[in-house]
Protein backbone atom coordinates (compact mmCIF):
# COMPACT_ATOMS: atom_id res chain seq x y z
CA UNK A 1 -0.23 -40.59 -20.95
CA UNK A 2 -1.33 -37.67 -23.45
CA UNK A 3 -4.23 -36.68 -21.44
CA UNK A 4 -2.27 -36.22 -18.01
CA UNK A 5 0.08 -33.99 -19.93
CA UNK A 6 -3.14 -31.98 -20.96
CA UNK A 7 -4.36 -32.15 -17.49
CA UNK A 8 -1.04 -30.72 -16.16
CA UNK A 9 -0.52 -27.61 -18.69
CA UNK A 10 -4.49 -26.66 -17.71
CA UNK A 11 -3.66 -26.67 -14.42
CA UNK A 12 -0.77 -24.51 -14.47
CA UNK A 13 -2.75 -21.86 -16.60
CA UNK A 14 -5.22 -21.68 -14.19
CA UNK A 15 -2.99 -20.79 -11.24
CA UNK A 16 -0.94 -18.62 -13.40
CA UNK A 17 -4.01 -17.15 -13.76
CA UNK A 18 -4.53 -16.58 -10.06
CA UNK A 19 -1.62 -15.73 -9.21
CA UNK A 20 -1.03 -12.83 -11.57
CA UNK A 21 -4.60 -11.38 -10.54
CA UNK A 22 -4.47 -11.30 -7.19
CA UNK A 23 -0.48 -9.61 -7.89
CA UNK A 24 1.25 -11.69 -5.36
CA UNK A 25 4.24 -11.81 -7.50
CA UNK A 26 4.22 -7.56 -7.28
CA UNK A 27 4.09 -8.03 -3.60
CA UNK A 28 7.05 -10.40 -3.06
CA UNK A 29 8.95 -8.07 -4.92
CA UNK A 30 8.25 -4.79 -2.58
CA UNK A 31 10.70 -4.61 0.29
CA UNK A 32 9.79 -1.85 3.21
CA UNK A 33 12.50 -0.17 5.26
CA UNK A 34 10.67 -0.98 8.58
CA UNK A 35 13.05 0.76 10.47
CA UNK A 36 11.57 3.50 13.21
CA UNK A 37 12.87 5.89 11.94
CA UNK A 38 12.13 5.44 8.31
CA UNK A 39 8.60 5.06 9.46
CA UNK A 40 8.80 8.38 11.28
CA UNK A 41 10.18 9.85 7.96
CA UNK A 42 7.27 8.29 6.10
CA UNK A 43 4.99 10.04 8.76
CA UNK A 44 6.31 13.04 7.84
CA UNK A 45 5.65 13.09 4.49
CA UNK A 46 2.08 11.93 5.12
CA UNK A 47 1.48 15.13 7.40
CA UNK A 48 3.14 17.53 5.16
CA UNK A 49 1.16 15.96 2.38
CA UNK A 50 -2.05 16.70 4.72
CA UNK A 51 -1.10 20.16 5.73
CA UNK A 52 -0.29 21.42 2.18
CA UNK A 53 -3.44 20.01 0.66
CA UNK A 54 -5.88 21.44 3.46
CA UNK A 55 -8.79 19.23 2.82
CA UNK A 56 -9.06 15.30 3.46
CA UNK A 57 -7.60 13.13 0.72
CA UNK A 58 -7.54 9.07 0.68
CA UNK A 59 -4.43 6.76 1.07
CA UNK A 60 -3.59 6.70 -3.13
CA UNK A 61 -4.16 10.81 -3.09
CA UNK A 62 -1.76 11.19 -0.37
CA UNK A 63 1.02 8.18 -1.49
CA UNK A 64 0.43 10.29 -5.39
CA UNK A 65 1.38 13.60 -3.88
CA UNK A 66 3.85 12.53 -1.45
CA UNK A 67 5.72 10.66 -4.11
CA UNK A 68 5.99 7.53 -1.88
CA UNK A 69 4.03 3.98 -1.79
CA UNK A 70 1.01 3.09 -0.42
CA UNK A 71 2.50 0.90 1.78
CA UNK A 72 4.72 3.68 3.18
CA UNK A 73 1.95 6.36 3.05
CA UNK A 74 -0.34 3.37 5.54
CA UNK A 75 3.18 3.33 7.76
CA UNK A 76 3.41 6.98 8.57
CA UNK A 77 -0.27 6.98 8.54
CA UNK A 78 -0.32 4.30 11.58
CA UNK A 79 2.39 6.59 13.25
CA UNK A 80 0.41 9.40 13.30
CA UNK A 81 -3.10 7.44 14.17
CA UNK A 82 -0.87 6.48 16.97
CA UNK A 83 -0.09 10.85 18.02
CA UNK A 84 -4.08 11.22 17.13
CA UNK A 85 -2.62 13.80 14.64
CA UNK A 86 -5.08 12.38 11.78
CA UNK A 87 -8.73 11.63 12.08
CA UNK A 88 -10.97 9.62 8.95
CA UNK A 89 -14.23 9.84 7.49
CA UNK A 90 -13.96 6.06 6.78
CA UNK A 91 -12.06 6.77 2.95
CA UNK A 92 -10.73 9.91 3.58
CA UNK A 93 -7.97 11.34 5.84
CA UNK A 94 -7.74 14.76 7.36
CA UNK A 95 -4.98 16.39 10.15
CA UNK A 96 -6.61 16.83 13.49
């Protein structure tokens, strides 16, 4: 009986482990407002962000300045993908 005990308690350090490095306990926590017209909001942050900065900056550069998450910041940036208002260089994001 001692050894399954042992057996048990390694096992549950090793997906402790994995879970806390791949942060899925982070993500369950964030909720988004996926309302339209939070999104459009969100988009409009991500342009002014854009506009004000006048040279190409990457999803964490924009969500930093912006003040919002990256999960917002990739909302309003599918909204304006979506008006071809932004173009990318592949990690970098500049206003059309």
């Amino acid at each position: 009986m001692p050894e399954k005990k042992t057996a048990t308690k390694v096992v549950a350090k090793k997906v402790e482990k994995k879970t806390a490095s791949c942060g899925c306990k982070a993500a369950a926590k964030t909720v988004l407002d996926l309302s339209k017209e939070n999104i459009g909001f969100k988009a409009g942050d991500v342009y002014q962000t854009l506009a004000s900065a006048e040279k190409s900056l990457t999803v964490k550069e924009i969500a930093r300045k912006a003040k919002i998450s990256e999960e917002e910041t990739l909302l309003g940036l599918g909204w304006l993908f979506k008006e071809g208002k932004v173009t990318t260089d592949g990690t970098k994001l500049t206003l059309i």
